[in-house]
PDB file of N, CA and C in Angstrom:
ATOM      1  N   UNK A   1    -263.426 186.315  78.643  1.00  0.00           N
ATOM      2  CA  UNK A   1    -262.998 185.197  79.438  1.00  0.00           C
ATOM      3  C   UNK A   1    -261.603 184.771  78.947  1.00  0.00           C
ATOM      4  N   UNK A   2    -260.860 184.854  79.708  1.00  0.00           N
ATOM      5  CA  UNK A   2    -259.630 184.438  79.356  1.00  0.00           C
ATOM      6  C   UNK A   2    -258.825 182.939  79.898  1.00  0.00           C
ATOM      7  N   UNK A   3    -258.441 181.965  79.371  1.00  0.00           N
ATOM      8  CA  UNK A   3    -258.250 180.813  79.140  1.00  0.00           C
ATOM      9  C   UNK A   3    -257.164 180.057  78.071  1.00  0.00           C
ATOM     10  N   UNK A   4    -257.349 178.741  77.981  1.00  0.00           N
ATOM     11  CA  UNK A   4    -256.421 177.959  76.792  1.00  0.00           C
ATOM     12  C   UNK A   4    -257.629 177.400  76.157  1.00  0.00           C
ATOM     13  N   UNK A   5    -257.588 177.505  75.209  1.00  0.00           N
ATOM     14  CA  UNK A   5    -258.366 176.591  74.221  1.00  0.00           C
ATOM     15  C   UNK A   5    -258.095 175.343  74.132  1.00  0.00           C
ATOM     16  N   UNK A   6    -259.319 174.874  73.665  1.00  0.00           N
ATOM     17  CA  UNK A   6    -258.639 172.966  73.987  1.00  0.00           C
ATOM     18  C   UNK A   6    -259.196 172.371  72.977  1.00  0.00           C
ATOM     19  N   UNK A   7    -258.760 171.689  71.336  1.00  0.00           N
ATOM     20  CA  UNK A   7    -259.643 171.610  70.977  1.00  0.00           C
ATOM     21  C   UNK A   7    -260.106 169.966  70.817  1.00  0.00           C
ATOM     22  N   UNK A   8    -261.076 169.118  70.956  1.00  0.00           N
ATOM     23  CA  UNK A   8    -260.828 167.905  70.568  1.00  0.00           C
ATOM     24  C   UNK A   8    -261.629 167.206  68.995  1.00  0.00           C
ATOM     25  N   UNK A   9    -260.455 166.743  68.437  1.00  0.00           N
ATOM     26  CA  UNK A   9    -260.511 166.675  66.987  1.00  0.00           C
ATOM     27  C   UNK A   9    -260.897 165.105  66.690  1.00  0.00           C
ATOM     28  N   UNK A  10    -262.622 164.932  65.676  1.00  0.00           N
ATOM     29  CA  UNK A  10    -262.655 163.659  65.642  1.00  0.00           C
ATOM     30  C   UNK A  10    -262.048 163.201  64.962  1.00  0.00           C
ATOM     31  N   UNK A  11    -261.797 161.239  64.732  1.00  0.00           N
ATOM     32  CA  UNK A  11    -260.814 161.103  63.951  1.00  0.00           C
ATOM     33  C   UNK A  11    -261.591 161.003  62.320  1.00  0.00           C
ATOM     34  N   UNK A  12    -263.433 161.687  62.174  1.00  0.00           N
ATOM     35  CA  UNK A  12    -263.547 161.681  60.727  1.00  0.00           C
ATOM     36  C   UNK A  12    -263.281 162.682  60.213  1.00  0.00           C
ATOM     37  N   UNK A  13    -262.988 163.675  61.307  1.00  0.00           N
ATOM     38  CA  UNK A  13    -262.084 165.015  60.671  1.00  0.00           C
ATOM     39  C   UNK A  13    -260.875 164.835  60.151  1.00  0.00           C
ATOM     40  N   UNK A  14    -260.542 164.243  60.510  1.00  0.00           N
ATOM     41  CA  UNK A  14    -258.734 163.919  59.999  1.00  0.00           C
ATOM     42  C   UNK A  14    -258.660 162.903  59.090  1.00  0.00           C
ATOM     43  N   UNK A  15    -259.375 161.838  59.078  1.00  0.00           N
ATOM     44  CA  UNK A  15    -259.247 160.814  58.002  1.00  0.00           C
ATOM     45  C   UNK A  15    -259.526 161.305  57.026  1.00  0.00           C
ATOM     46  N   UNK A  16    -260.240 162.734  56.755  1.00  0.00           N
ATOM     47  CA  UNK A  16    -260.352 163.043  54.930  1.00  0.00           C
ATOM     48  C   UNK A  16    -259.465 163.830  54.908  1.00  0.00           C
ATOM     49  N   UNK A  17    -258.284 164.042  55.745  1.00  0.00           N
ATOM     50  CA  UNK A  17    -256.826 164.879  55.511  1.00  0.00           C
ATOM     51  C   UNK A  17    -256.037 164.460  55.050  1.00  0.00           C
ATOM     52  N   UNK A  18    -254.883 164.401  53.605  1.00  0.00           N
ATOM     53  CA  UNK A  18    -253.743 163.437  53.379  1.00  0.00           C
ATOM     54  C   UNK A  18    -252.627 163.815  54.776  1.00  0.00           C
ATOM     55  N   UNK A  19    -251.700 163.124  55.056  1.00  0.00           N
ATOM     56  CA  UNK A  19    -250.716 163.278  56.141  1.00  0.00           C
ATOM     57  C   UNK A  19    -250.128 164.902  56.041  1.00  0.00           C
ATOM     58  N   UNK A  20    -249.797 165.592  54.503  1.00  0.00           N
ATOM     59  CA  UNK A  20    -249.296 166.946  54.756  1.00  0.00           C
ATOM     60  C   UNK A  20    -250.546 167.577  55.298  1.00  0.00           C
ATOM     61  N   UNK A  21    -251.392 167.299  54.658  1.00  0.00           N
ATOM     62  CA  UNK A  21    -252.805 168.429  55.161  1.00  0.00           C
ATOM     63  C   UNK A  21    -252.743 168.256  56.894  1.00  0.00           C
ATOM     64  N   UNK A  22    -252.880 167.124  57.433  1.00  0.00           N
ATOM     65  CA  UNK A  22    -253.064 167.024  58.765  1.00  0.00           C
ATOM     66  C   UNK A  22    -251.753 168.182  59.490  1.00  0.00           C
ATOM     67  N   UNK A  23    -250.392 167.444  59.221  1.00  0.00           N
ATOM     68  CA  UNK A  23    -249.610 168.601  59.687  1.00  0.00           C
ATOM     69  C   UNK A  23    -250.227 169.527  59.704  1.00  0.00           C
ATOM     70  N   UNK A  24    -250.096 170.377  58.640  1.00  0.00           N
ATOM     71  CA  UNK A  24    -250.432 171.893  58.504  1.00  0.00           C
ATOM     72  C   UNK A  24    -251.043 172.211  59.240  1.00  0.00           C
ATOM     73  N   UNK A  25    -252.592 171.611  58.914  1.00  0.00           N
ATOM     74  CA  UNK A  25    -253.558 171.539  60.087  1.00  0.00           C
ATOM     75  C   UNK A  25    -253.081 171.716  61.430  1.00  0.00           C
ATOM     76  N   UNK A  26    -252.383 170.879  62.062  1.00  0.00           N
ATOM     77  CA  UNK A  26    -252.373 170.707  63.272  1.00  0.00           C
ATOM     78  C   UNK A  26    -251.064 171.868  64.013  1.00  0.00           C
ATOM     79  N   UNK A  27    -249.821 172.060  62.847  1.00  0.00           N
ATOM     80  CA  UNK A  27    -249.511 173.283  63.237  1.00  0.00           C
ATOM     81  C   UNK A  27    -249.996 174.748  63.307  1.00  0.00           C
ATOM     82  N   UNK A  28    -250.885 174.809  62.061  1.00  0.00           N
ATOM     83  CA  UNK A  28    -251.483 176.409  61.938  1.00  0.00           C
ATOM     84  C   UNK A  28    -252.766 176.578  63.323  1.00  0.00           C
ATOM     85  N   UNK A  29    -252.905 175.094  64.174  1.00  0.00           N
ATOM     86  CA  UNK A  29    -253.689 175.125  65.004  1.00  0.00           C
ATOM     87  C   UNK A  29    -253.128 175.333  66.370  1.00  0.00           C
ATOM     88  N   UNK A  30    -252.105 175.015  66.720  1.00  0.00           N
ATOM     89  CA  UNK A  30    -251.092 175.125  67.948  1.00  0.00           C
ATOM     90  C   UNK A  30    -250.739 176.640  67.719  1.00  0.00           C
ATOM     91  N   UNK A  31    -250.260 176.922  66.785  1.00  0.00           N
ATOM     92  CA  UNK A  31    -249.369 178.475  66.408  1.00  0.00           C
ATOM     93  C   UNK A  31    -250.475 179.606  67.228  1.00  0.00           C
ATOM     94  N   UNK A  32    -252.258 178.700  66.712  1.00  0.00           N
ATOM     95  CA  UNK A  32    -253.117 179.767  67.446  1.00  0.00           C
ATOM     96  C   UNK A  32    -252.992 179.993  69.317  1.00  0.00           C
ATOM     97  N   UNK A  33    -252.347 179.196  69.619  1.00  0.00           N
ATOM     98  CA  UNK A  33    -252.297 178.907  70.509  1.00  0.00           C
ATOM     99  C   UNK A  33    -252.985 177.898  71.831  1.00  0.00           C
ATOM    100  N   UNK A  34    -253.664 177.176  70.711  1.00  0.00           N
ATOM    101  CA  UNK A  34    -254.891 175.772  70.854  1.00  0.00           C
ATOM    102  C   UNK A  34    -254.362 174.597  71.010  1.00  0.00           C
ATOM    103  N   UNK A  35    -254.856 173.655  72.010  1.00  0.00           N
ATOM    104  CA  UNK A  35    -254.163 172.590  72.491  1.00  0.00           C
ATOM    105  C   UNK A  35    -255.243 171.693  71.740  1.00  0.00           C
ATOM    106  N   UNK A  36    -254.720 170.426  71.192  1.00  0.00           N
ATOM    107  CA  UNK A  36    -255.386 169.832  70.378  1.00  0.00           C
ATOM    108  C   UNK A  36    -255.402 168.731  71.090  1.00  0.00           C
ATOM    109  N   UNK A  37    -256.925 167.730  70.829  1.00  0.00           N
ATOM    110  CA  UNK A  37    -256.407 166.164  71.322  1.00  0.00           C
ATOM    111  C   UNK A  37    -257.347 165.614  70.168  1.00  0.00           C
ATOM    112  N   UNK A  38    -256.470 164.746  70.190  1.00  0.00           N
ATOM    113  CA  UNK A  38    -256.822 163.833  68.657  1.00  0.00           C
ATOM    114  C   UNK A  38    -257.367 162.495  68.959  1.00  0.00           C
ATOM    115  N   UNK A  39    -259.201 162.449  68.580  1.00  0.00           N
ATOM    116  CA  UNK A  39    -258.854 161.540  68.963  1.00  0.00           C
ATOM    117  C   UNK A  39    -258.186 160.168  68.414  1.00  0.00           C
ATOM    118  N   UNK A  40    -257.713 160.009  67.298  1.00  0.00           N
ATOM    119  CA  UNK A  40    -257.120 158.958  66.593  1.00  0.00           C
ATOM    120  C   UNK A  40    -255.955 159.706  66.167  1.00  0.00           C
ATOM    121  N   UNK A  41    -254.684 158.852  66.939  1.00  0.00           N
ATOM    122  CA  UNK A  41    -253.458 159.303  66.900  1.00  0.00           C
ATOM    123  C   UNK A  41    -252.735 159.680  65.252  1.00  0.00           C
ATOM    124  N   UNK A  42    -251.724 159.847  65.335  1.00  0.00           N
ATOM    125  CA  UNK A  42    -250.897 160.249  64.288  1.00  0.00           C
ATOM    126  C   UNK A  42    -250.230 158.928  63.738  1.00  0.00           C
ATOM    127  N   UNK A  43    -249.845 158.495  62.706  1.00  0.00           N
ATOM    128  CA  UNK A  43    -249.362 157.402  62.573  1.00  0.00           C
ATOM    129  C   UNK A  43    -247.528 157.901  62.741  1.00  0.00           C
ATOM    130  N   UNK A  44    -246.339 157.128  62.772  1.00  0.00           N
ATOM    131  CA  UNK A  44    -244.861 157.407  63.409  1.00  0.00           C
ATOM    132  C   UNK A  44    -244.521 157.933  62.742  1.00  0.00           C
ATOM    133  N   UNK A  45    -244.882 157.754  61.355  1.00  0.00           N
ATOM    134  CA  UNK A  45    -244.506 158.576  59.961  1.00  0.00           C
ATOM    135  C   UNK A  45    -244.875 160.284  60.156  1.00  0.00           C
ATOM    136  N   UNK A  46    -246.550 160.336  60.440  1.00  0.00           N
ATOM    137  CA  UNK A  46    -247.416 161.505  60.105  1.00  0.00           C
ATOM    138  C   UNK A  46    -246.484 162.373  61.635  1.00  0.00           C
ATOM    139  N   UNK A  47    -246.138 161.743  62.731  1.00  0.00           N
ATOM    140  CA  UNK A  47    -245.536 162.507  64.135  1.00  0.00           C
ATOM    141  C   UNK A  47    -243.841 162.771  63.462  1.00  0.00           C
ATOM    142  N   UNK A  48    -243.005 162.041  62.631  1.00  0.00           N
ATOM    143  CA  UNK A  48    -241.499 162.209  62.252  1.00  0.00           C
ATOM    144  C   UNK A  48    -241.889 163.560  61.679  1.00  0.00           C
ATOM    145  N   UNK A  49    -242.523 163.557  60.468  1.00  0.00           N
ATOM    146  CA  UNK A  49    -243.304 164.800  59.352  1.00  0.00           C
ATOM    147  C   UNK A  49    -243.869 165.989  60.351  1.00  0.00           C
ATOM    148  N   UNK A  50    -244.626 165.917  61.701  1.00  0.00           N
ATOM    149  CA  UNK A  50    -245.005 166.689  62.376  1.00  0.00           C
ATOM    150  C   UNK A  50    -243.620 167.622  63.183  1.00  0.00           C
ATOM    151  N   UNK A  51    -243.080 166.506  63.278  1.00  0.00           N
ATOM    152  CA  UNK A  51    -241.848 167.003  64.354  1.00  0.00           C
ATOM    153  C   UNK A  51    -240.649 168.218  63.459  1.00  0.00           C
ATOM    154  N   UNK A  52    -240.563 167.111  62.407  1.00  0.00           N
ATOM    155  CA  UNK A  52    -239.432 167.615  61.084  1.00  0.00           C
ATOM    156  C   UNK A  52    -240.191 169.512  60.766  1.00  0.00           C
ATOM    157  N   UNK A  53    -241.619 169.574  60.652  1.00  0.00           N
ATOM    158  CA  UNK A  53    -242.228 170.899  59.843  1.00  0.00           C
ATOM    159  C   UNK A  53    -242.101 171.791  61.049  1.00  0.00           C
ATOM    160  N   UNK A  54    -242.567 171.121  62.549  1.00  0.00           N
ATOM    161  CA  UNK A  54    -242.313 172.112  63.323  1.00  0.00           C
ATOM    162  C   UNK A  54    -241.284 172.968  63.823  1.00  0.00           C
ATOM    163  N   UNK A  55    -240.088 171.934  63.576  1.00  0.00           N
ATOM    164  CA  UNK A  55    -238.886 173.030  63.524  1.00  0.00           C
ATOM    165  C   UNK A  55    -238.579 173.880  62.990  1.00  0.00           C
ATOM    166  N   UNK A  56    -238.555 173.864  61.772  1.00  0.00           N
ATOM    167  CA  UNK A  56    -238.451 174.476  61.045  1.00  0.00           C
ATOM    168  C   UNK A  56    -239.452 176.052  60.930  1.00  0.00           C
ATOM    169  N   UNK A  57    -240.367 176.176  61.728  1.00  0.00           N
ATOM    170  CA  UNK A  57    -241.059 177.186  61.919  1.00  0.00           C
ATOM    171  C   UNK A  57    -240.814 177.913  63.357  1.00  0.00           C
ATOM    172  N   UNK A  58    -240.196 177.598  64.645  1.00  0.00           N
ATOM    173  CA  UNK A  58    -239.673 178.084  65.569  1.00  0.00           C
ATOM    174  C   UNK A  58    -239.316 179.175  65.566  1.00  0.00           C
ATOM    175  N   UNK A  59    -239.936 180.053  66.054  1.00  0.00           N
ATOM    176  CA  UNK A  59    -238.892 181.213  66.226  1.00  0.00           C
ATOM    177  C   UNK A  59    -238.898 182.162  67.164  1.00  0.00           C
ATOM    178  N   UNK A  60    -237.683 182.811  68.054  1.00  0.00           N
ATOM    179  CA  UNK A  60    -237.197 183.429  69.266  1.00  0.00           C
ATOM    180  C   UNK A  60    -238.181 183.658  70.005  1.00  0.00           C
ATOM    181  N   UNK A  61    -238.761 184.543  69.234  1.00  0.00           N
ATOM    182  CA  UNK A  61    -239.694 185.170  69.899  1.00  0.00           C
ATOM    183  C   UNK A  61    -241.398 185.325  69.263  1.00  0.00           C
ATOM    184  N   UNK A  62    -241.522 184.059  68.709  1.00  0.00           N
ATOM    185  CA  UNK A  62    -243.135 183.738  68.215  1.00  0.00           C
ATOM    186  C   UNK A  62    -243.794 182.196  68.592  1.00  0.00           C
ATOM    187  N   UNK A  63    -243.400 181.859  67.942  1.00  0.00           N
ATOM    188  CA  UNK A  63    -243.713 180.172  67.722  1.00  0.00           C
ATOM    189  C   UNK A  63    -242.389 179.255  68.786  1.00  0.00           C
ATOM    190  N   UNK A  64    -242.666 178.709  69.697  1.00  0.00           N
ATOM    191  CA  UNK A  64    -241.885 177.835  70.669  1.00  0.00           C
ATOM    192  C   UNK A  64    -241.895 176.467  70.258  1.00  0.00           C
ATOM    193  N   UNK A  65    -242.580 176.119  69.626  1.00  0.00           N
ATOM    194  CA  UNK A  65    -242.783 174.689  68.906  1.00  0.00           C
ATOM    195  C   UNK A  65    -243.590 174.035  69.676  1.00  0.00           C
ATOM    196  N   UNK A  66    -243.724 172.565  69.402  1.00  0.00           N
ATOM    197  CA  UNK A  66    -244.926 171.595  70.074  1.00  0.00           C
ATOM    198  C   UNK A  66    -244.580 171.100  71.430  1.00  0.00           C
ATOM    199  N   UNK A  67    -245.436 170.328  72.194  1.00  0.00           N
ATOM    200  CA  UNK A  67    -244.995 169.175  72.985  1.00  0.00           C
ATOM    201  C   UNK A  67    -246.736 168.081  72.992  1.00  0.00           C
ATOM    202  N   UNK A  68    -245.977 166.666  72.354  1.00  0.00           N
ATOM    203  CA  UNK A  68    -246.641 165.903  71.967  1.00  0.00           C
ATOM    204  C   UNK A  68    -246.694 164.345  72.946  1.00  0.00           C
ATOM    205  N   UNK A  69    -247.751 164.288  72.759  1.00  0.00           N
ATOM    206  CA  UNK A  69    -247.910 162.929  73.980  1.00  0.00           C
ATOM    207  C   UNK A  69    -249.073 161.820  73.419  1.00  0.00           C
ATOM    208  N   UNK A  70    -248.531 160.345  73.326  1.00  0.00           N
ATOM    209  CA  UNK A  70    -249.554 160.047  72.585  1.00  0.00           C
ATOM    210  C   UNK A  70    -250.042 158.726  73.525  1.00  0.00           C
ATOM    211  N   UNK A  71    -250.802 157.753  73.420  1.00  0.00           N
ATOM    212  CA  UNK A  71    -250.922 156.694  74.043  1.00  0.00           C
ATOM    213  C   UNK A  71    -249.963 155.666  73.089  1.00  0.00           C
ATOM    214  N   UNK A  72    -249.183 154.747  73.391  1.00  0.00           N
ATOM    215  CA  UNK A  72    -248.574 154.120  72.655  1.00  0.00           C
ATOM    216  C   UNK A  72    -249.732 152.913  71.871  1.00  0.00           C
ATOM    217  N   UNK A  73    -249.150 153.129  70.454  1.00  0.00           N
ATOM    218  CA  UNK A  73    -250.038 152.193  69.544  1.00  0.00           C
ATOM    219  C   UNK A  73    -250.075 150.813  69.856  1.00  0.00           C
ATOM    220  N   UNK A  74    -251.527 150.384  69.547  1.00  0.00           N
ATOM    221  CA  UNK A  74    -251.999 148.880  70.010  1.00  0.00           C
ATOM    222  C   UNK A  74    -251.742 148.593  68.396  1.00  0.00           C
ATOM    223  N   UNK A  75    -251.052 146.590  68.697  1.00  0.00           N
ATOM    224  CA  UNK A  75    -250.963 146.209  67.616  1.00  0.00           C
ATOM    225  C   UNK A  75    -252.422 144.614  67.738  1.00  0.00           C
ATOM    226  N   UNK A  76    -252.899 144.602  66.592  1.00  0.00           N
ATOM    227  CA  UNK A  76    -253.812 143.737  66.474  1.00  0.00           C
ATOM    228  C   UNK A  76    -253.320 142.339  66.011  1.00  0.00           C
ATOM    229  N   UNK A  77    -252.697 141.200  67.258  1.00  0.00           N
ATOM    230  CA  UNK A  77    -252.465 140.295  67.016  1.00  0.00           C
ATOM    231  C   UNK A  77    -253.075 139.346  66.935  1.00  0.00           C
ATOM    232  N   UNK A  78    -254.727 139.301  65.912  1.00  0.00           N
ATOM    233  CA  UNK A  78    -255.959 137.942  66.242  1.00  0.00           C
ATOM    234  C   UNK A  78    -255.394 137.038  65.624  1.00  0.00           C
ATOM    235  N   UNK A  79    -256.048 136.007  65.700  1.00  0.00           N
ATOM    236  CA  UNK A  79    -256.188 134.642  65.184  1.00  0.00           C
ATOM    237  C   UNK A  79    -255.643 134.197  63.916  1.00  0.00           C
ATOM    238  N   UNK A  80    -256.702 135.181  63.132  1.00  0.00           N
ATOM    239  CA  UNK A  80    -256.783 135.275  61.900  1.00  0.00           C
ATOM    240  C   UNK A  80    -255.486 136.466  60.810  1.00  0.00           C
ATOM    241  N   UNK A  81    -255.538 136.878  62.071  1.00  0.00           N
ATOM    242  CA  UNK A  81    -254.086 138.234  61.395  1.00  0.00           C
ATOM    243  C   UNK A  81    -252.846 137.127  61.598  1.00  0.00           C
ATOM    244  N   UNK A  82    -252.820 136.598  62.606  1.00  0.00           N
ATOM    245  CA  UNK A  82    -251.563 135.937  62.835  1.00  0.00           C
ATOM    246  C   UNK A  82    -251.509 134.832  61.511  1.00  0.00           C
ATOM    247  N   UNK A  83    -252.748 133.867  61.003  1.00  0.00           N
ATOM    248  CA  UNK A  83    -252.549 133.186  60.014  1.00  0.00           C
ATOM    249  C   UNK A  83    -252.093 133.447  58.791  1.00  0.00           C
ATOM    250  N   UNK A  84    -252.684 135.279  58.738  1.00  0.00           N
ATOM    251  CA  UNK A  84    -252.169 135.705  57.203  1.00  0.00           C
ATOM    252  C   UNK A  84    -250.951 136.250  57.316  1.00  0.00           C
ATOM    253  N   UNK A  85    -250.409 136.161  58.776  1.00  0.00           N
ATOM    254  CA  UNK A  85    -249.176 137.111  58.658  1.00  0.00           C
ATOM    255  C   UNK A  85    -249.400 138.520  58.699  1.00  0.00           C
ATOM    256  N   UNK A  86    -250.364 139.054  58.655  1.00  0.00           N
ATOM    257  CA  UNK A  86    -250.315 140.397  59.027  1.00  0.00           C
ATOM    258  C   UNK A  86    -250.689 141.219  60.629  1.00  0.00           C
ATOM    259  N   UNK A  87    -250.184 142.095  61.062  1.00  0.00           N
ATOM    260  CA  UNK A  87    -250.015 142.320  62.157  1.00  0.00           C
ATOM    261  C   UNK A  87    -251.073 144.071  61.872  1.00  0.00           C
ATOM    262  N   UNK A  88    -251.857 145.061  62.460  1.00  0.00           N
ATOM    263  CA  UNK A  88    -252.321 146.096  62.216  1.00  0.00           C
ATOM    264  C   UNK A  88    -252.120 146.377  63.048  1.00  0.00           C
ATOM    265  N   UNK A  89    -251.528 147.676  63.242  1.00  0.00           N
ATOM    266  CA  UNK A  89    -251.325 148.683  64.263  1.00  0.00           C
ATOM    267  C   UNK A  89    -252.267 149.540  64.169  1.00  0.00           C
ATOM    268  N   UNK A  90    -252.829 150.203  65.423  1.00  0.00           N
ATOM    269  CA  UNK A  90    -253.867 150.880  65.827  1.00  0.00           C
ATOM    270  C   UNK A  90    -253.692 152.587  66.224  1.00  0.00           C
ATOM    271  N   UNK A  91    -253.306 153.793  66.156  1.00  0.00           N
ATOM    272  CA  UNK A  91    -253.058 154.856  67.140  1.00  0.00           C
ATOM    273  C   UNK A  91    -254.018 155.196  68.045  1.00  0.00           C
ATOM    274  N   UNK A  92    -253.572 155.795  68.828  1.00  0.00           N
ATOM    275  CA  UNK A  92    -254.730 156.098  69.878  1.00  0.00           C
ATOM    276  C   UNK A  92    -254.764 157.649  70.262  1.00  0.00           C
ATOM    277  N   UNK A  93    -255.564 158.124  71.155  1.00  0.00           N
ATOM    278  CA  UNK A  93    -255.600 159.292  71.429  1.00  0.00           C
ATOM    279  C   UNK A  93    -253.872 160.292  70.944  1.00  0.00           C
ATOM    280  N   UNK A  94    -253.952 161.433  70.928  1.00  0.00           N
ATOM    281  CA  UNK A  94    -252.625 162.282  70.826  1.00  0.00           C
ATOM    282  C   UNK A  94    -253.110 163.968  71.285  1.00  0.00           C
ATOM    283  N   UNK A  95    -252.315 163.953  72.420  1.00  0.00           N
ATOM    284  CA  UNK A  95    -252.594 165.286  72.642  1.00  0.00           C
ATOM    285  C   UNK A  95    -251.194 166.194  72.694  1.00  0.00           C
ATOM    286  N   UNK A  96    -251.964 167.405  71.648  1.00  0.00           N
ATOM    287  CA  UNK A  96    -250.832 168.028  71.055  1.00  0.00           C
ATOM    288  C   UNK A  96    -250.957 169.862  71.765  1.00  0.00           C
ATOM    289  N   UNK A  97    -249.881 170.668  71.550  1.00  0.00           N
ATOM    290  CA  UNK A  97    -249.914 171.973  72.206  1.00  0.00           C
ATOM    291  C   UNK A  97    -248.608 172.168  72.160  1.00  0.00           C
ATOM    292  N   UNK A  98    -248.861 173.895  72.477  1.00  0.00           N
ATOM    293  CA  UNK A  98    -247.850 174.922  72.250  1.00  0.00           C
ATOM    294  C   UNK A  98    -246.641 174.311  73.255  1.00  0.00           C
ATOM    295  N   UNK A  99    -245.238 174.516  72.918  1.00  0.00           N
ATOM    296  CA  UNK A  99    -244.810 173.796  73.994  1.00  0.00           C
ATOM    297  C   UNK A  99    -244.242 174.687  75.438  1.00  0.00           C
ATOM    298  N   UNK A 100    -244.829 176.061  75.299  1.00  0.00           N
ATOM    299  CA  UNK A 100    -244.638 176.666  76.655  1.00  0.00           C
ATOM    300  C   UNK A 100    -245.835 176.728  77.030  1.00  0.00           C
ATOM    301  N   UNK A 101    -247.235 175.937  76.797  1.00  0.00           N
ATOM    302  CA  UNK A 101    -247.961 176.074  77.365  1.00  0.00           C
ATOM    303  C   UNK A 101    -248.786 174.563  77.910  1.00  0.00           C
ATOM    304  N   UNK A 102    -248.076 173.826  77.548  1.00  0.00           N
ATOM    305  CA  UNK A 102    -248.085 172.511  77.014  1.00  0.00           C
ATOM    306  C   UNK A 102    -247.083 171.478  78.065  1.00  0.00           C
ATOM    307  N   UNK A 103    -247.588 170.679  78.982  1.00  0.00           N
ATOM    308  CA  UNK A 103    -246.032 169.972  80.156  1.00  0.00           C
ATOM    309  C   UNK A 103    -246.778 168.338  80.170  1.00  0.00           C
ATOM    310  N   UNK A 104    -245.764 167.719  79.390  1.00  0.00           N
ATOM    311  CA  UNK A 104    -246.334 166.112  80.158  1.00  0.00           C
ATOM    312  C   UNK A 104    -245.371 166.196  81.410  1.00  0.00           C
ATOM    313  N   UNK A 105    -246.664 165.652  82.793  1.00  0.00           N
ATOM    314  CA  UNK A 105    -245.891 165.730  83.743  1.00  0.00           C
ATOM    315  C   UNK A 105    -245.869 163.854  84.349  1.00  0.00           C
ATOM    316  N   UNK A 106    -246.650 163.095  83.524  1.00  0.00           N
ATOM    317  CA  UNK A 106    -246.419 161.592  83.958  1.00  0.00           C
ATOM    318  C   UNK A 106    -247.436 160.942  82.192  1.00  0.00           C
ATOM    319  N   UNK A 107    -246.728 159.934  81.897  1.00  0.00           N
ATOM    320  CA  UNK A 107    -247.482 158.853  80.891  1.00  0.00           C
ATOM    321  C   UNK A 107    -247.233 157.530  81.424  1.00  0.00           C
ATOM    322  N   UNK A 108    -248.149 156.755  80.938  1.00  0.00           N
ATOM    323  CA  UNK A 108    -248.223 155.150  80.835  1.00  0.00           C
ATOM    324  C   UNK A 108    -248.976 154.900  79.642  1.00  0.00           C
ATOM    325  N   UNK A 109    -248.678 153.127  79.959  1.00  0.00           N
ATOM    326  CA  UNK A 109    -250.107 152.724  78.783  1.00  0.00           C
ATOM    327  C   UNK A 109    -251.235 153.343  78.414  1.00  0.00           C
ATOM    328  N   UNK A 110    -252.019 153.444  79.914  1.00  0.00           N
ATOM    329  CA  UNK A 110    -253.140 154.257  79.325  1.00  0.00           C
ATOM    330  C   UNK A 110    -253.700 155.325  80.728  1.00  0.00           C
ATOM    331  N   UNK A 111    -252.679 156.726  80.938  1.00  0.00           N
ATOM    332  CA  UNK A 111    -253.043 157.563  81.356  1.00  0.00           C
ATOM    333  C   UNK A 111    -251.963 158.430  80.744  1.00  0.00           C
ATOM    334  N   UNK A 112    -252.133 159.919  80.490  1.00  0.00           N
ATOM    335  CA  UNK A 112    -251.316 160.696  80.418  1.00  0.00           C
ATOM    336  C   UNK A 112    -252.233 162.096  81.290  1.00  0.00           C
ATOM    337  N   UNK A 113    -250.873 162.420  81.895  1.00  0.00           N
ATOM    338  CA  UNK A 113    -251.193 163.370  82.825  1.00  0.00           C
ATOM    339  C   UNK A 113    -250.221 164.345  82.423  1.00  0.00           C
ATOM    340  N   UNK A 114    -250.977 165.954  82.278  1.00  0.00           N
ATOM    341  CA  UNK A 114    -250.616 167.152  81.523  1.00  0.00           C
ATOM    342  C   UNK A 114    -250.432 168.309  82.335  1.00  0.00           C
ATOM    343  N   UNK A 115    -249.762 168.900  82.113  1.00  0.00           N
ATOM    344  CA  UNK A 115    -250.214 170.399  83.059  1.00  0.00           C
ATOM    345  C   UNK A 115    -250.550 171.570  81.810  1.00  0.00           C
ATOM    346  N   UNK A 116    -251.631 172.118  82.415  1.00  0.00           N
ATOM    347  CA  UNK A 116    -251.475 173.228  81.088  1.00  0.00           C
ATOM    348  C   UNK A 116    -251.357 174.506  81.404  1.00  0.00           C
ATOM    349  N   UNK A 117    -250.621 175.551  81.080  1.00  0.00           N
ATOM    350  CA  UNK A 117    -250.590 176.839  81.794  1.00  0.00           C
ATOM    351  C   UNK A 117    -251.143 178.261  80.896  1.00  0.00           C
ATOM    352  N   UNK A 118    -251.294 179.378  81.280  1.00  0.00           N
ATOM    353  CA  UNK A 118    -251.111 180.292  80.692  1.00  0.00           C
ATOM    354  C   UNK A 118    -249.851 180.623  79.534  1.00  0.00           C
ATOM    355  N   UNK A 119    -250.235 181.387  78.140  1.00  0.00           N
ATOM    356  CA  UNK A 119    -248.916 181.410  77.519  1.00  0.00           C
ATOM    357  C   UNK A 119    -247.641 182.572  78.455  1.00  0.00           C
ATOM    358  N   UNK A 120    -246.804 182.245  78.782  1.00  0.00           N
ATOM    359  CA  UNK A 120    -245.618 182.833  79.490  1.00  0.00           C
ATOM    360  C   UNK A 120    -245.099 184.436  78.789  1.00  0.00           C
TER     361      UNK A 120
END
């Protein structure tokens, strides 16, 4: 049967990952040619670190690099956060893939719409 793999990753899989492990992870998982969706996003740091390693592995004619789409992070402004002054940011879903196989073709708050194709 021939297809894209899709894989969806919980977020207690990833919370026992430090931020390099997750990279790795999540590149040596695209390279297979597996579209990942996460469900607990990347934090801006762990996506800069994602973006920065994936370049660096690109090449002509192997690896095309990522294309990444995330829901934009909710920040937790209660009652009680606002009294202590602290504000928590939340990530949300992130769906990740090869980037010739991989097309955001519309995002918002909370839809992202993908196309996914055969690898080219």
């Amino acid at each position: 049967m021939q297809g894209i793999q899709m894989d969806l990753i919980s977020e207690e899989r990833l919370s026992g990952m430090n931020p390099v492990e997750k990279v790795k992870f999540i590149i040596d998982e695209v390279k297979k040619d597996k579209v990942l969706v996460l469900e607990k996003g990347l934090t801006p740091d762990e996506e800069a670190n994602l973006i920065e390693m994936t370049m660096t592995k690109i090449q002509p004619e192997g690896f095309s690099g990522i294309e990444m789409e995330s829901y934009p992070s909710q920040t937790n402004n209660s009652f009680i956060n606002k009294l202590l002054k602290k504000s928590t940011h939340r990530t949300r879903l992130t769906i990740i893939g090869p980037a010739n196989q991989l097309k955001t073709l519309k995002k918002d708050r909370d839809l992202i719409t993908t196309l996914l194709s055969s690898k080219e």
